[in-house]
PDB file of N, CA and C in Angstrom:
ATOM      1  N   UNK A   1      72.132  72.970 159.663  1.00  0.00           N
ATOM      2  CA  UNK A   1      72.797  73.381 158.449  1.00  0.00           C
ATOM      3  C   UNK A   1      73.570  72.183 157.891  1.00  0.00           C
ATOM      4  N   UNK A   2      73.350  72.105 156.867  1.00  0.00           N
ATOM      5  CA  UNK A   2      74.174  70.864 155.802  1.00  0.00           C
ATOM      6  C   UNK A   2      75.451  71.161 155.714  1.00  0.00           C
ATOM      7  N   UNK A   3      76.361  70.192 155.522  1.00  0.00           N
ATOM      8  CA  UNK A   3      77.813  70.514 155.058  1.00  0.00           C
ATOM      9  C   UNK A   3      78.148  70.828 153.698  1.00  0.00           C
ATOM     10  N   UNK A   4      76.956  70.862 153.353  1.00  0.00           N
ATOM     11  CA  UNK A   4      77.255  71.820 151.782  1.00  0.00           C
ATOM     12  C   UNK A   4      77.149  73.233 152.153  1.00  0.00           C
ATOM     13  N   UNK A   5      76.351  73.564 153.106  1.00  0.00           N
ATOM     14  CA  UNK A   5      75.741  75.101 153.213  1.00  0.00           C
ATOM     15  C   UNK A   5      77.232  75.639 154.021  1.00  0.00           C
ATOM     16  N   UNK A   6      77.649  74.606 155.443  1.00  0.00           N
ATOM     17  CA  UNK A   6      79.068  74.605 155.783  1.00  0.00           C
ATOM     18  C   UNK A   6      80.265  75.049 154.946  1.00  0.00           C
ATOM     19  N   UNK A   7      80.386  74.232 153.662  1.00  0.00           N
ATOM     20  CA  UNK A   7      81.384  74.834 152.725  1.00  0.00           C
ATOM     21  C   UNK A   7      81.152  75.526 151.905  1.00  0.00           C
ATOM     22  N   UNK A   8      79.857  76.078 151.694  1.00  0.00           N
ATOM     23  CA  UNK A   8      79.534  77.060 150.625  1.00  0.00           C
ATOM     24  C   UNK A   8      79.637  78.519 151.556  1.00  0.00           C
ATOM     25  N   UNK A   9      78.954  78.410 152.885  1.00  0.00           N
ATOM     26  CA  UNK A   9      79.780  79.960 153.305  1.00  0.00           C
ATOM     27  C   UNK A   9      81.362  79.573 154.038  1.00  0.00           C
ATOM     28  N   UNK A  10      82.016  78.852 154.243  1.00  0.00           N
ATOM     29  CA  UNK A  10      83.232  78.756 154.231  1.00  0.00           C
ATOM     30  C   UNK A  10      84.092  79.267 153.188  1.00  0.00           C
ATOM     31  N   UNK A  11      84.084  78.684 151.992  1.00  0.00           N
ATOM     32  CA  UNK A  11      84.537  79.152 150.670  1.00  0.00           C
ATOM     33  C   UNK A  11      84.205  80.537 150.373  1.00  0.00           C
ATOM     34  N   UNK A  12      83.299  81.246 150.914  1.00  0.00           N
ATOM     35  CA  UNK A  12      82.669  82.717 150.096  1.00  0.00           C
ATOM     36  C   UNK A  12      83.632  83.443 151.091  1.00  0.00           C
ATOM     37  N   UNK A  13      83.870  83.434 152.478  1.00  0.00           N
ATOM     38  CA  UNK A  13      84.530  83.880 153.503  1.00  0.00           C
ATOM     39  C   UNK A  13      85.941  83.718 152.978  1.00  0.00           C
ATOM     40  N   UNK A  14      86.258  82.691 152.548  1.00  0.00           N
ATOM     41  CA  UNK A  14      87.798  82.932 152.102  1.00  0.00           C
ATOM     42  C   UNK A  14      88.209  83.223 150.575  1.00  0.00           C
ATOM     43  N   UNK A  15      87.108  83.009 150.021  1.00  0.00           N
ATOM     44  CA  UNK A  15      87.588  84.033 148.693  1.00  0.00           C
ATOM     45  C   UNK A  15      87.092  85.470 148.558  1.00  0.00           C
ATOM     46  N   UNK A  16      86.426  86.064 149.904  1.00  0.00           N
ATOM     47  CA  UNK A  16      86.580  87.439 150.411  1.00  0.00           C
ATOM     48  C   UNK A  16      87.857  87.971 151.030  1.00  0.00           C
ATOM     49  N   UNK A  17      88.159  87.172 152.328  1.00  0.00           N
ATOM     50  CA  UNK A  17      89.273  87.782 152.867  1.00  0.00           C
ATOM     51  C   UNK A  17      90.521  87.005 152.645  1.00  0.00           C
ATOM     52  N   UNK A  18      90.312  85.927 152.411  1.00  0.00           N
ATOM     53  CA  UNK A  18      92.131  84.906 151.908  1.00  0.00           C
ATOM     54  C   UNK A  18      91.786  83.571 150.946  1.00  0.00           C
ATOM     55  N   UNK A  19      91.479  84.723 149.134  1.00  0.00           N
ATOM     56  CA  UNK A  19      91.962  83.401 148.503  1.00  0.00           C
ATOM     57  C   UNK A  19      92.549  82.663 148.047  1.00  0.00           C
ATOM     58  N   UNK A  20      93.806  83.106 148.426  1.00  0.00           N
ATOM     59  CA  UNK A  20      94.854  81.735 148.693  1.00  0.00           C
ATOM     60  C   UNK A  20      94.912  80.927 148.991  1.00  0.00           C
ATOM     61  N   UNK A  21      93.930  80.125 150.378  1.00  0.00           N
ATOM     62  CA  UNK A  21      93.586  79.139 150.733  1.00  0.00           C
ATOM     63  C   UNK A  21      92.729  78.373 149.896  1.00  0.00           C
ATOM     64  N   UNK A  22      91.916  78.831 148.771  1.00  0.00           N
ATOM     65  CA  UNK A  22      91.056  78.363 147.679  1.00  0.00           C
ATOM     66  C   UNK A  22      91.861  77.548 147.063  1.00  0.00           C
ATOM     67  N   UNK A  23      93.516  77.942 146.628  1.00  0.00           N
ATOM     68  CA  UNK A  23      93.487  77.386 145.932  1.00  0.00           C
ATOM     69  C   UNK A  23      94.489  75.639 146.341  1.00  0.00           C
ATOM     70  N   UNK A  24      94.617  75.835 147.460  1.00  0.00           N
ATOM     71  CA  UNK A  24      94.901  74.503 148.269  1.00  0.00           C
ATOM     72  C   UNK A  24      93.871  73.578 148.564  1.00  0.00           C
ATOM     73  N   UNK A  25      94.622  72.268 148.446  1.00  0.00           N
ATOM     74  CA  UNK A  25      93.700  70.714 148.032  1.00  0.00           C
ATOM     75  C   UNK A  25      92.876  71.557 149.423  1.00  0.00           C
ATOM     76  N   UNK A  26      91.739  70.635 150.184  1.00  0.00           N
ATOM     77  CA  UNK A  26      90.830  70.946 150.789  1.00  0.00           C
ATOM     78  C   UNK A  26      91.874  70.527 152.380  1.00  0.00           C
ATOM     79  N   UNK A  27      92.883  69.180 151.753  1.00  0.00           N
ATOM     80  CA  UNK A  27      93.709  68.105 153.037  1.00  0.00           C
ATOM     81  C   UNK A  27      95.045  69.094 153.246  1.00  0.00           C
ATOM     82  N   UNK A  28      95.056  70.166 152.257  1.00  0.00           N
ATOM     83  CA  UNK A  28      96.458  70.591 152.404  1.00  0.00           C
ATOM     84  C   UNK A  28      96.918  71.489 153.976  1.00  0.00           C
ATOM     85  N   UNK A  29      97.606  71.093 154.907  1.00  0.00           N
ATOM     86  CA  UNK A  29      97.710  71.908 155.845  1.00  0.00           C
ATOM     87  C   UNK A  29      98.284  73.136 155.620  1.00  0.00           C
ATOM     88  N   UNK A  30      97.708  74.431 156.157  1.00  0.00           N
ATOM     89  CA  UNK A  30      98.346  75.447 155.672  1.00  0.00           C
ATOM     90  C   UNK A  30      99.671  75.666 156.156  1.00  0.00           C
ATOM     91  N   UNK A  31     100.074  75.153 157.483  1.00  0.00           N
ATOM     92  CA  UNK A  31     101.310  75.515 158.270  1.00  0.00           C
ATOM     93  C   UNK A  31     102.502  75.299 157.151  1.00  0.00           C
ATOM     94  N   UNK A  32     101.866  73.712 156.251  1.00  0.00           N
ATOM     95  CA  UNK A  32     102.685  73.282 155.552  1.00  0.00           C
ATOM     96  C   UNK A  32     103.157  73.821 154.410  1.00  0.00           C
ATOM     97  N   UNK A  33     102.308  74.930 154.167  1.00  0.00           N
ATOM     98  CA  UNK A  33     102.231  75.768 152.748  1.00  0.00           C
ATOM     99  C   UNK A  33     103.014  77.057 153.304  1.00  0.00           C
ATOM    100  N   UNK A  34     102.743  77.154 154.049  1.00  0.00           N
ATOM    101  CA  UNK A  34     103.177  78.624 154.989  1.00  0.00           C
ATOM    102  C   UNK A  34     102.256  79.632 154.448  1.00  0.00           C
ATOM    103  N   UNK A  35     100.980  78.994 154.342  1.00  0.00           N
ATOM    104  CA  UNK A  35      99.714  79.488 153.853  1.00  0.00           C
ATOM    105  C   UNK A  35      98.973  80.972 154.769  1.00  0.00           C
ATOM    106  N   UNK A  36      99.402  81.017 156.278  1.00  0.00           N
ATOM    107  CA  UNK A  36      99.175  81.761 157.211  1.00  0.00           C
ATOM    108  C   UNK A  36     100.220  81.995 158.014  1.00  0.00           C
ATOM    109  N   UNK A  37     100.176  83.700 158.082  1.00  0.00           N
ATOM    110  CA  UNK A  37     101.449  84.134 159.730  1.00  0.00           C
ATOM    111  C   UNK A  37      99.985  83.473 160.918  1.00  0.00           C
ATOM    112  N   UNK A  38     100.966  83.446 161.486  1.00  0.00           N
ATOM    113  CA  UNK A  38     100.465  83.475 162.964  1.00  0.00           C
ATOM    114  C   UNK A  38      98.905  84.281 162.950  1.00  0.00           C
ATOM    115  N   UNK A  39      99.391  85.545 162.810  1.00  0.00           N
ATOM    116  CA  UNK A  39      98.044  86.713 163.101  1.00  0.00           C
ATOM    117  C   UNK A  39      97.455  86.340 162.340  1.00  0.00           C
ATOM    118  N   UNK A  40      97.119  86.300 160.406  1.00  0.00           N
ATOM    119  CA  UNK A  40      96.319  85.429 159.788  1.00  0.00           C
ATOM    120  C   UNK A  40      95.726  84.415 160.139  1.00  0.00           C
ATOM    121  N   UNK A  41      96.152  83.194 161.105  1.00  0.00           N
ATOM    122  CA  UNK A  41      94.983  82.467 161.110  1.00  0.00           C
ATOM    123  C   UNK A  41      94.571  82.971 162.440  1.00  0.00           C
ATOM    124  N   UNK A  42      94.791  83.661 163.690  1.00  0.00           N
ATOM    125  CA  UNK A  42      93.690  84.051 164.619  1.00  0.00           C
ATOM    126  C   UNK A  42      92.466  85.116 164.170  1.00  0.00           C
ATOM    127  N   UNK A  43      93.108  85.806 163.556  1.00  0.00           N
ATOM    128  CA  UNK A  43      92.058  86.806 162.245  1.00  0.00           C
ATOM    129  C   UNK A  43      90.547  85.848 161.618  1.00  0.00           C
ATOM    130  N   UNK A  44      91.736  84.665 160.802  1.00  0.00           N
ATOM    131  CA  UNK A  44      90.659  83.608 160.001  1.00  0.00           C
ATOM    132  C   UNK A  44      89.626  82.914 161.464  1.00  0.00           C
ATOM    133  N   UNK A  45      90.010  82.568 162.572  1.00  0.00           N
ATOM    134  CA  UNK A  45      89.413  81.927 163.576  1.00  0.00           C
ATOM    135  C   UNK A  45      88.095  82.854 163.870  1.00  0.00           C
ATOM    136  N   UNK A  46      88.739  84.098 164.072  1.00  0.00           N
ATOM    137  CA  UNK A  46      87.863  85.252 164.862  1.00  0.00           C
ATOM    138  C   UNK A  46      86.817  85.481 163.681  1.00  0.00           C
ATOM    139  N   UNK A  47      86.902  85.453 162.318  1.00  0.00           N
ATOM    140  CA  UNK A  47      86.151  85.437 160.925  1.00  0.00           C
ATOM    141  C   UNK A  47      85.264  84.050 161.045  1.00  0.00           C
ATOM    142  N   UNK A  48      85.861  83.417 161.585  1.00  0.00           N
ATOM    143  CA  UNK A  48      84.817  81.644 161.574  1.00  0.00           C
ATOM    144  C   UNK A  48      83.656  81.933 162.342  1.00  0.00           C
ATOM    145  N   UNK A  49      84.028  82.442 163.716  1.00  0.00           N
ATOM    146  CA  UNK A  49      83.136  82.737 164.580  1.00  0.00           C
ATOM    147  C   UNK A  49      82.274  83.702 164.445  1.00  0.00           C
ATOM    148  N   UNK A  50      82.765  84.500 163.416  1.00  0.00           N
ATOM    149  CA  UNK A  50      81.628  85.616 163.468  1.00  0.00           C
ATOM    150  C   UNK A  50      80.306  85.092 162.501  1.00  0.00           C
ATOM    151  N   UNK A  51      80.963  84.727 161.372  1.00  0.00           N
ATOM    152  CA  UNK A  51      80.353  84.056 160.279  1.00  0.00           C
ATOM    153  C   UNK A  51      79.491  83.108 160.475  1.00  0.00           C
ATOM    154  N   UNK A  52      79.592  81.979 161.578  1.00  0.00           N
ATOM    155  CA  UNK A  52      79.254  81.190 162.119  1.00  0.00           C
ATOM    156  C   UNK A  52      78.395  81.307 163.475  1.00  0.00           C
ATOM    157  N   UNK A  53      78.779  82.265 163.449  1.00  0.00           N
ATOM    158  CA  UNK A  53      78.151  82.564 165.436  1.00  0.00           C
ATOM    159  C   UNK A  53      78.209  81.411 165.587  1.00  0.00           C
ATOM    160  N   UNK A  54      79.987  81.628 166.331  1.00  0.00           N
ATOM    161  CA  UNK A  54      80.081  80.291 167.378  1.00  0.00           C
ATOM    162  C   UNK A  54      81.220  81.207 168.144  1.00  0.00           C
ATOM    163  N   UNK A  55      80.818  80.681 169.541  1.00  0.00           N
ATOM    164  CA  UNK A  55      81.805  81.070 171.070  1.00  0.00           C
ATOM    165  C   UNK A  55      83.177  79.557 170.612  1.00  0.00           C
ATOM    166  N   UNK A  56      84.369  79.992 169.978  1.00  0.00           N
ATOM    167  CA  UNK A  56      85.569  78.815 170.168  1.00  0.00           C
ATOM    168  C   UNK A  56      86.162  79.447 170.745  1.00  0.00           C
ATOM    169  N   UNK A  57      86.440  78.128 171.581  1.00  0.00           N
ATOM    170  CA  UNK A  57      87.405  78.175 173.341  1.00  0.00           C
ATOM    171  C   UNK A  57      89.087  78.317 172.248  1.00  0.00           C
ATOM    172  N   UNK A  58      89.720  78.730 173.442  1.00  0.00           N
ATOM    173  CA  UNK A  58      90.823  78.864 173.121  1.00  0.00           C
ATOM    174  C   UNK A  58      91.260  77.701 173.062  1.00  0.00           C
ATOM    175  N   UNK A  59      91.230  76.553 173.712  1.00  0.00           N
ATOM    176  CA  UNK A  59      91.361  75.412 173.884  1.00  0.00           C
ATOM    177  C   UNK A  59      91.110  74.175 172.084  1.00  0.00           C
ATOM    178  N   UNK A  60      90.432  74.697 171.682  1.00  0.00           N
ATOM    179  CA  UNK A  60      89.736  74.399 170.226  1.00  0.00           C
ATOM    180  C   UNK A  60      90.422  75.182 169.152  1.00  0.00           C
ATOM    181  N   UNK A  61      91.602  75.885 169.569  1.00  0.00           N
ATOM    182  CA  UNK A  61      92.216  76.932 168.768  1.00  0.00           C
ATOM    183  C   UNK A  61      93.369  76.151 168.250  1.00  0.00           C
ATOM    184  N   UNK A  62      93.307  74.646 167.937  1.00  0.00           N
ATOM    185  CA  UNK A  62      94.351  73.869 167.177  1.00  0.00           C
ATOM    186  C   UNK A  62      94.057  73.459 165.890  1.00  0.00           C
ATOM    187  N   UNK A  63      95.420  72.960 165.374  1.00  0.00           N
ATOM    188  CA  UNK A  63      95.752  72.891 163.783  1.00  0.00           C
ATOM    189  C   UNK A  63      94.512  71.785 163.370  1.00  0.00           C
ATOM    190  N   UNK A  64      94.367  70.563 164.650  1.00  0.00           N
ATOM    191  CA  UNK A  64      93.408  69.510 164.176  1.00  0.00           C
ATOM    192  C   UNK A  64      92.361  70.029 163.656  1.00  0.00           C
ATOM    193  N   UNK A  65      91.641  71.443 164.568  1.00  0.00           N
ATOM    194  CA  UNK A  65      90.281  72.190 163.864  1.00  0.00           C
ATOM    195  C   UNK A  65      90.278  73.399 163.007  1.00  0.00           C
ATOM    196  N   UNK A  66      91.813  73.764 162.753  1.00  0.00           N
ATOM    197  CA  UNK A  66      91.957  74.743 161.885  1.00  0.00           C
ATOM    198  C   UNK A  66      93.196  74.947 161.335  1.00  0.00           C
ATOM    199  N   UNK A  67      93.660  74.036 161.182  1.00  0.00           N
ATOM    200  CA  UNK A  67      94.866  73.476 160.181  1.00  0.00           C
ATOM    201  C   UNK A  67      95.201  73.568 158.708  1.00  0.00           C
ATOM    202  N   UNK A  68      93.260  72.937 158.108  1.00  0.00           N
ATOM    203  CA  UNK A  68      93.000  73.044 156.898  1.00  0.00           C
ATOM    204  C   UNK A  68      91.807  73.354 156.581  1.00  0.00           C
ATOM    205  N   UNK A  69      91.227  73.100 155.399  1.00  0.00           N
ATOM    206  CA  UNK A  69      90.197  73.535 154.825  1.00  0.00           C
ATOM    207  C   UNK A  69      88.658  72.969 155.430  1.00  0.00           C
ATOM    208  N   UNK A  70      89.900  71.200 154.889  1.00  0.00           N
ATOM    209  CA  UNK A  70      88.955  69.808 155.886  1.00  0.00           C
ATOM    210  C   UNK A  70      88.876  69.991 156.971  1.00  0.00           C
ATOM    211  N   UNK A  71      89.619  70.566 157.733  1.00  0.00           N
ATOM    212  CA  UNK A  71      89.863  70.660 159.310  1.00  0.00           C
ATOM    213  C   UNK A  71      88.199  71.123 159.890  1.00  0.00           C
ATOM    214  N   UNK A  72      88.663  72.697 158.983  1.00  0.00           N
ATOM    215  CA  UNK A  72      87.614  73.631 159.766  1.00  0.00           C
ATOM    216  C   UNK A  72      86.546  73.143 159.056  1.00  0.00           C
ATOM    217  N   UNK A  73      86.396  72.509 158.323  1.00  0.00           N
ATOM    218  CA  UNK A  73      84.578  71.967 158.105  1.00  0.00           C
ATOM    219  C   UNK A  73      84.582  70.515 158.933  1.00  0.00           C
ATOM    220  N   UNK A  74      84.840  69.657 159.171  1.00  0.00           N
ATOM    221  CA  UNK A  74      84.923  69.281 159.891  1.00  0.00           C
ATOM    222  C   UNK A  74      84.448  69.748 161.557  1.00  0.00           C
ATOM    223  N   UNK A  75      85.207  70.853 161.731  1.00  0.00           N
ATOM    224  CA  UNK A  75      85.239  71.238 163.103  1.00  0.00           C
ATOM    225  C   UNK A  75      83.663  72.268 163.292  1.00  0.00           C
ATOM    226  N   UNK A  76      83.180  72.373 161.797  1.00  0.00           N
ATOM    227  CA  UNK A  76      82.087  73.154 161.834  1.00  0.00           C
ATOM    228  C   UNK A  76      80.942  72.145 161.794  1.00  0.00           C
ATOM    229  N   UNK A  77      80.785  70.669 161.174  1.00  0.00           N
ATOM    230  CA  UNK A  77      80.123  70.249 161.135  1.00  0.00           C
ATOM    231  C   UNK A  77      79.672  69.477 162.309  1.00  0.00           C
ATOM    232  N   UNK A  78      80.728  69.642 163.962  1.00  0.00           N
ATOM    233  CA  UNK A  78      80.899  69.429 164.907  1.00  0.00           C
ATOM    234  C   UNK A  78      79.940  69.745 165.599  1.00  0.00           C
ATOM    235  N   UNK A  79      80.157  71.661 165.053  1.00  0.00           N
ATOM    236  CA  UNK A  79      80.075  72.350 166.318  1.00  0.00           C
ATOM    237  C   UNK A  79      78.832  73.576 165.503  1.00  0.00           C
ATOM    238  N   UNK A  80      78.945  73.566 164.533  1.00  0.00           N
ATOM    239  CA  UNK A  80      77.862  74.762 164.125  1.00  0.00           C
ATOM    240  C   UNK A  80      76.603  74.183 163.148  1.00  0.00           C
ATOM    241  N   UNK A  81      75.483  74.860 164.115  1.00  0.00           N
ATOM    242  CA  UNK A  81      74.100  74.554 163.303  1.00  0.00           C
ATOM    243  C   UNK A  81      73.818  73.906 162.614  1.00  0.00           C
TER     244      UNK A  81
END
C-alpha cells in the first residue's frame, strides 16, 4: 500500500470519528493542542488497528507513533501493507 492510500484511509477514519484532528497541521502534536483525553487516543489506536489490520504492541503505544498526524503515517508506512 502507498502512502497516499496510507493517508487517504487515515484521513476518512478521522473525519468519521475525530475531525478535529483534520484540522491540525499534519506536524501538530495533539498532546500539544489538547487535541485528545487520554481514552480518545487509545480509542483512535484501537481504530488504527482495526482499519489497518495491524496487532500494535503496547510497547509502540507512544506519542513518537501516535502523537500526530505525521506520526501515525509514518508509523503506518513502517508497519502496514
Amino acid at each position: 500500500m502507498s502512502a497516499q492510500d496510507h493517508k487517504s484511509r487515515l484521513d476518512a477514519l478521522l473525519a468519521s470519528d475525530y475531525p478535529s484532528l483534520l484540522k491540525l497541521d499534519e506536524d501538530t502534536w495533539f498532546a500539544d493542542e489538547d487535541a485528545l483525553t487520554s481514552y480518545e487516543h487509545v480509542e483512535l489506536i484501537a481504530a488504527i488497528e482495526d482499519r489497518f489490520d495491524l496487532d500494535i504492541e503496547d510497547e509502540e503505544m507512544v506519542e513518537e507513533n501516535f502523537g500526530s498526524r505525521a506520526a501515525i503515517l509514518g508509523y503506518l508506512e513502517r508497519n502496514a501493507g
